[in-house]
C-alpha atoms as a PDB file:
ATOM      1  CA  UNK A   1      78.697-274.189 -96.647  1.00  0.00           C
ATOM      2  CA  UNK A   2      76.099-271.985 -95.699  1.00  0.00           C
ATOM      3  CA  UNK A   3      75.177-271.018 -92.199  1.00  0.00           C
ATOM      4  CA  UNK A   4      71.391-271.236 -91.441  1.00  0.00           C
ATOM      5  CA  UNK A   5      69.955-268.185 -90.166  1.00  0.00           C
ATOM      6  CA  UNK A   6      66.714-268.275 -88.465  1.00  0.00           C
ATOM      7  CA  UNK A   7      64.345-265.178 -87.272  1.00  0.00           C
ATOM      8  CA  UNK A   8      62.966-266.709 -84.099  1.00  0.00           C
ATOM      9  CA  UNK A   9      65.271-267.531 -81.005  1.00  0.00           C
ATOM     10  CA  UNK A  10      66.316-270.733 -80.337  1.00  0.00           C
ATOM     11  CA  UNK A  11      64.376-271.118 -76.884  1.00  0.00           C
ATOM     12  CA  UNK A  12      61.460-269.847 -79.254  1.00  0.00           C
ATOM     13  CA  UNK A  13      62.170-272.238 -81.682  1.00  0.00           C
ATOM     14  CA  UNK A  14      62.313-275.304 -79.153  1.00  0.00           C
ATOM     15  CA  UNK A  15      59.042-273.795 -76.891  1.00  0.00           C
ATOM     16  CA  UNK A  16      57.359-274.523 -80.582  1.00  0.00           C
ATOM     17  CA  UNK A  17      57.391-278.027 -80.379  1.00  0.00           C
ATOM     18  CA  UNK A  18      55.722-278.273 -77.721  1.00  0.00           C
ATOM     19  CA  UNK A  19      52.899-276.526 -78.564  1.00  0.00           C
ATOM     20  CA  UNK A  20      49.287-277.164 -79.530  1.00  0.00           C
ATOM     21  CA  UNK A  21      48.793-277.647 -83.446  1.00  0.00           C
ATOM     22  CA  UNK A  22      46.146-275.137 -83.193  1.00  0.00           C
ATOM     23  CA  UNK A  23      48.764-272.841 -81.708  1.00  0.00           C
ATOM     24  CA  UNK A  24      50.938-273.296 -83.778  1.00  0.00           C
ATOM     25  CA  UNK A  25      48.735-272.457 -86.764  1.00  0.00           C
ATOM     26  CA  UNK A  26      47.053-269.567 -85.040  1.00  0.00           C
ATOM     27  CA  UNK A  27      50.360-268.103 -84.710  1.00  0.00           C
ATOM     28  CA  UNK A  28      51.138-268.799 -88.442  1.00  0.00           C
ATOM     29  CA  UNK A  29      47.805-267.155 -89.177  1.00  0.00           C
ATOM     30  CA  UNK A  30      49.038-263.926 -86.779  1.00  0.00           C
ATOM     31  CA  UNK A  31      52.158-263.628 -89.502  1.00  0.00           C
ATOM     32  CA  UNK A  32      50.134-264.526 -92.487  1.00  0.00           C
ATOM     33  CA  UNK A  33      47.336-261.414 -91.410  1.00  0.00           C
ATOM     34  CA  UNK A  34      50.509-259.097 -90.855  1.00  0.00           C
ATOM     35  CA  UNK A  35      51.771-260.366 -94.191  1.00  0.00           C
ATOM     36  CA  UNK A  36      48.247-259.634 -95.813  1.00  0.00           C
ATOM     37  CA  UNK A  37      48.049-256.196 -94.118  1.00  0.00           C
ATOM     38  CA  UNK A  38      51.410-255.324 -95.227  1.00  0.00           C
ATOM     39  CA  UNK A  39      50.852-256.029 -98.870  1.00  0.00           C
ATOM     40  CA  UNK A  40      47.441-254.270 -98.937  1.00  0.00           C
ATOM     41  CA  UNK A  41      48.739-251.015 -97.431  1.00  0.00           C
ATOM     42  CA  UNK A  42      52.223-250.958 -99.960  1.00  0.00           C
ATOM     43  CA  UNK A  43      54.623-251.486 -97.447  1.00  0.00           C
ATOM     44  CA  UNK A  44      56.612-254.529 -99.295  1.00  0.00           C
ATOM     45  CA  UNK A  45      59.342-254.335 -96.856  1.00  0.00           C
ATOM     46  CA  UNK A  46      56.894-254.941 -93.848  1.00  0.00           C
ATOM     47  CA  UNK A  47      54.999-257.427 -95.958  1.00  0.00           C
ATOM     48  CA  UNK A  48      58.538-259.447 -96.710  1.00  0.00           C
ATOM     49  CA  UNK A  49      59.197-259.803 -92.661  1.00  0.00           C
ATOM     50  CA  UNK A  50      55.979-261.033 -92.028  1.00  0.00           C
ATOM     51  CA  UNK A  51      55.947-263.232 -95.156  1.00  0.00           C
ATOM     52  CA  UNK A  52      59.410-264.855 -93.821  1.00  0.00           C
ATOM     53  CA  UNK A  53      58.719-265.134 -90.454  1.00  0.00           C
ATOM     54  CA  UNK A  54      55.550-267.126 -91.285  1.00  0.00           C
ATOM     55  CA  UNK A  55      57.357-269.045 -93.594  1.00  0.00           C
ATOM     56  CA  UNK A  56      59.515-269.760 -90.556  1.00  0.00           C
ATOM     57  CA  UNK A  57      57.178-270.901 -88.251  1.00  0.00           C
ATOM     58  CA  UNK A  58      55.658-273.001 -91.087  1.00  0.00           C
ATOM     59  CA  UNK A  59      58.691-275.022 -91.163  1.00  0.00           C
ATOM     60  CA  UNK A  60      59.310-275.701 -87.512  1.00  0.00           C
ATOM     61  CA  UNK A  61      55.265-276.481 -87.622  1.00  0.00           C
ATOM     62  CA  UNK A  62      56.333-279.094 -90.314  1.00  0.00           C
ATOM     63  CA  UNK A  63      59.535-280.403 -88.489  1.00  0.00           C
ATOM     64  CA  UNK A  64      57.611-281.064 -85.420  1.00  0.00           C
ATOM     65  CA  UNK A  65      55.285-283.253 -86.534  1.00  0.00           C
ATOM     66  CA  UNK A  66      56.817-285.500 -89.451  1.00  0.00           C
ATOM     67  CA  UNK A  67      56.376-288.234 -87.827  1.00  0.00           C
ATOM     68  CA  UNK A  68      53.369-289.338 -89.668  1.00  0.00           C
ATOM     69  CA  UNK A  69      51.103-286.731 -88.086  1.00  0.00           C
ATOM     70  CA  UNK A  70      47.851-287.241 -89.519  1.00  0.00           C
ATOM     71  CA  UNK A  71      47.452-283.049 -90.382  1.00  0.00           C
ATOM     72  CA  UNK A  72      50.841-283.155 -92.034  1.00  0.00           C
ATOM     73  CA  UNK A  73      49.470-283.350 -95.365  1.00  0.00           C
ATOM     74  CA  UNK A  74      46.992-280.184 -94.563  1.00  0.00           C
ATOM     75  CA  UNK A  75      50.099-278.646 -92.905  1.00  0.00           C
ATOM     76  CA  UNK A  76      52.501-279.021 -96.091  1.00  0.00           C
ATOM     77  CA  UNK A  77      48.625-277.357 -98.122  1.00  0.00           C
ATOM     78  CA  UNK A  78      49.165-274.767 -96.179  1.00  0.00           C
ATOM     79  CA  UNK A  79      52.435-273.702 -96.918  1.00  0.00           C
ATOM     80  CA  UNK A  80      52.233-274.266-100.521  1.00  0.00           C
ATOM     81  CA  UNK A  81      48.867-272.086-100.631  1.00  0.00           C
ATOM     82  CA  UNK A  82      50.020-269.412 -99.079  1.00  0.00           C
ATOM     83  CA  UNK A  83      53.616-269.793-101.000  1.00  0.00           C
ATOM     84  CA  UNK A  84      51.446-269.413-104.163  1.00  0.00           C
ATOM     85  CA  UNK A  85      49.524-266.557-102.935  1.00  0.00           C
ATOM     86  CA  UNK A  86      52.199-264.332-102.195  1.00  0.00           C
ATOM     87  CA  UNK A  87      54.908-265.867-104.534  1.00  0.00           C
ATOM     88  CA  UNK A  88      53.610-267.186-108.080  1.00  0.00           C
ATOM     89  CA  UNK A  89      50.308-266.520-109.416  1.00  0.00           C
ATOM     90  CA  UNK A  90      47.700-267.562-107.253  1.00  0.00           C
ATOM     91  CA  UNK A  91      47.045-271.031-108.921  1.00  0.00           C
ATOM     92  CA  UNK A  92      44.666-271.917-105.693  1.00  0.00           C
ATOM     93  CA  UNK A  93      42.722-268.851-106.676  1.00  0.00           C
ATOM     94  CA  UNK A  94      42.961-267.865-102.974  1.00  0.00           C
ATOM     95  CA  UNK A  95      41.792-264.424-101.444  1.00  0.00           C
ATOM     96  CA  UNK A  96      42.567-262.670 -98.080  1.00  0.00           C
ATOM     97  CA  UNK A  97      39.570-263.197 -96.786  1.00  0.00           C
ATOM     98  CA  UNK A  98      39.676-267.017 -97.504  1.00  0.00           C
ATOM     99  CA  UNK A  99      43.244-267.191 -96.174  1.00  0.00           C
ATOM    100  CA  UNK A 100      42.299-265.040 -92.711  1.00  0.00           C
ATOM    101  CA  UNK A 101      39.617-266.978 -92.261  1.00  0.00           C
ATOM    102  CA  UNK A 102      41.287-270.660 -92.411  1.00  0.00           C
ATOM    103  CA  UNK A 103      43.808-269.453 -89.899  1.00  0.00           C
ATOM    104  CA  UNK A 104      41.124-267.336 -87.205  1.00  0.00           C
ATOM    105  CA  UNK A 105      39.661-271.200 -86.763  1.00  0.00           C
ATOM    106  CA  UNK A 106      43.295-272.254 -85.626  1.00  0.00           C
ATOM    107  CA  UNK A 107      43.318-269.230 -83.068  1.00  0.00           C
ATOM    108  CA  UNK A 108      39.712-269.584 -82.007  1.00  0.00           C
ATOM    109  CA  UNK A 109      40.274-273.433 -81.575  1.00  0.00           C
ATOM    110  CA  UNK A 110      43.691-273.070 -79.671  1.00  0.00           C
ATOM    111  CA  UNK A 111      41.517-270.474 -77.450  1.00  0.00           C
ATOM    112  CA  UNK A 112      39.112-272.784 -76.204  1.00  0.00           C
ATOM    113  CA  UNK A 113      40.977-275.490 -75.786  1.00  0.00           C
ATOM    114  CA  UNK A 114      40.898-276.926 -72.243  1.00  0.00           C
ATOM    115  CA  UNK A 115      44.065-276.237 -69.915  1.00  0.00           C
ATOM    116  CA  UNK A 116      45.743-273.930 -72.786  1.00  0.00           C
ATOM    117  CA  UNK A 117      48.984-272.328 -71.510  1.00  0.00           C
END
Protein backbone atom coordinates (compact mmCIF):
# COMPACT_ATOMS: atom_id res chain seq x y z
CA UNK A 1 0.00 0.00 0.00
CA UNK A 2 0.97 3.31 -0.78
CA UNK A 3 2.08 5.93 1.65
CA UNK A 4 0.36 9.37 1.17
CA UNK A 5 2.64 12.12 0.75
CA UNK A 6 1.46 15.55 1.23
CA UNK A 7 3.35 19.07 0.42
CA UNK A 8 2.01 21.12 3.31
CA UNK A 9 2.90 20.27 7.05
CA UNK A 10 0.69 18.65 9.11
CA UNK A 11 0.15 21.66 11.66
CA UNK A 12 -0.48 23.48 8.19
CA UNK A 13 -2.72 21.04 7.13
CA UNK A 14 -4.86 21.03 10.48
CA UNK A 15 -4.55 25.25 10.88
CA UNK A 16 -6.64 24.81 7.36
CA UNK A 17 -9.66 23.73 8.78
CA UNK A 18 -10.10 26.21 10.67
CA UNK A 19 -9.98 28.77 8.40
CA UNK A 20 -12.32 31.17 6.62
CA UNK A 21 -13.71 29.70 3.19
CA UNK A 22 -12.63 32.85 1.67
CA UNK A 23 -9.18 32.06 3.00
CA UNK A 24 -9.01 29.18 2.05
CA UNK A 25 -9.82 29.99 -1.58
CA UNK A 26 -7.70 33.10 -1.63
CA UNK A 27 -4.90 30.95 -0.80
CA UNK A 28 -5.88 28.44 -3.58
CA UNK A 29 -6.05 31.44 -5.88
CA UNK A 30 -2.21 32.51 -4.52
CA UNK A 31 -1.10 28.80 -6.01
CA UNK A 32 -3.35 28.90 -8.96
CA UNK A 33 -1.65 32.73 -10.02
CA UNK A 34 1.89 31.07 -9.33
CA UNK A 35 0.69 28.13 -11.41
CA UNK A 36 -0.53 30.61 -14.22
CA UNK A 37 2.72 32.64 -14.02
CA UNK A 38 4.75 29.63 -14.22
CA UNK A 39 3.19 28.27 -17.35
CA UNK A 40 3.21 31.67 -19.13
CA UNK A 41 6.93 32.30 -18.54
CA UNK A 42 8.03 28.29 -19.66
CA UNK A 43 9.11 27.21 -16.49
CA UNK A 44 6.97 23.75 -16.40
CA UNK A 45 8.81 22.59 -13.44
CA UNK A 46 7.78 25.76 -11.38
CA UNK A 47 4.36 25.62 -12.96
CA UNK A 48 4.00 21.66 -11.77
CA UNK A 49 4.76 22.77 -7.87
CA UNK A 50 2.38 25.34 -7.92
CA UNK A 51 -0.16 23.28 -9.89
CA UNK A 52 0.20 20.44 -7.03
CA UNK A 53 0.30 22.40 -4.20
CA UNK A 54 -3.01 24.04 -5.24
CA UNK A 55 -4.33 20.89 -6.01
CA UNK A 56 -3.42 20.18 -2.39
CA UNK A 57 -5.01 22.78 -0.72
CA UNK A 58 -8.07 22.12 -2.95
CA UNK A 59 -8.52 18.89 -1.33
CA UNK A 60 -8.14 19.75 2.32
CA UNK A 61 -10.63 22.83 1.19
CA UNK A 62 -12.96 19.91 0.10
CA UNK A 63 -12.35 17.60 3.20
CA UNK A 64 -13.19 20.34 5.51
CA UNK A 65 -16.35 21.09 4.55
CA UNK A 66 -18.20 17.79 3.28
CA UNK A 67 -20.48 17.98 5.53
CA UNK A 68 -23.13 19.33 3.34
CA UNK A 69 -21.54 22.77 3.08
CA UNK A 70 -23.70 24.70 0.95
CA UNK A 71 -20.37 26.02 -1.42
CA UNK A 72 -19.28 22.43 -1.74
CA UNK A 73 -20.69 22.05 -5.04
CA UNK A 74 -18.86 25.51 -6.25
CA UNK A 75 -15.82 24.14 -4.34
CA UNK A 76 -15.70 20.61 -6.23
CA UNK A 77 -16.34 23.50 -9.85
CA UNK A 78 -13.46 24.75 -8.89
CA UNK A 79 -11.23 22.03 -8.86
CA UNK A 80 -12.50 20.44 -11.89
CA UNK A 81 -12.10 23.92 -13.84
CA UNK A 82 -8.95 24.51 -13.06
CA UNK A 83 -8.06 20.53 -13.45
CA UNK A 84 -9.29 21.08 -17.06
CA UNK A 85 -7.40 24.16 -17.61
CA UNK A 86 -4.13 22.97 -16.89
CA UNK A 87 -4.73 19.18 -17.53
CA UNK A 88 -7.13 18.28 -20.59
CA UNK A 89 -8.26 20.68 -23.07
CA UNK A 90 -9.91 23.47 -21.64
CA UNK A 91 -13.56 22.15 -22.08
CA UNK A 92 -14.77 25.27 -19.70
CA UNK A 93 -13.13 27.47 -22.28
CA UNK A 94 -11.45 29.21 -19.30
CA UNK A 95 -8.66 31.99 -19.55
CA UNK A 96 -6.14 33.39 -16.97
CA UNK A 97 -7.67 36.29 -16.61
CA UNK A 98 -11.11 34.64 -15.85
CA UNK A 99 -9.44 32.18 -13.48
CA UNK A 100 -7.30 35.19 -11.50
CA UNK A 101 -10.10 37.00 -11.28
CA UNK A 102 -12.62 34.34 -9.57
CA UNK A 103 -9.97 33.72 -6.98
CA UNK A 104 -8.78 37.84 -6.23
CA UNK A 105 -12.73 38.00 -4.95
CA UNK A 106 -11.83 35.11 -2.40
CA UNK A 107 -8.68 37.20 -1.22
CA UNK A 108 -10.38 40.57 -1.33
CA UNK A 109 -13.42 39.03 0.60
CA UNK A 110 -11.23 37.13 3.24
CA UNK A 111 -9.49 40.77 3.57
CA UNK A 112 -12.34 42.57 4.71
CA UNK A 113 -13.80 40.31 6.64
CA UNK A 114 -14.42 41.46 10.23
CA UNK A 115 -11.97 40.06 13.05
CA UNK A 116 -9.76 38.15 10.25
CA UNK A 117 -6.68 36.51 11.85
Amino acid sequence: MATLTYIHSLETRQDWLTRSLAYQMGNIGSEVSRALKWTEKGNQARADKAIDRALELFDLTISANLKNHPCLTEILKAREEFCDYFFANNSWQTDSVKMQKYYDGFAMMERLRPGRL
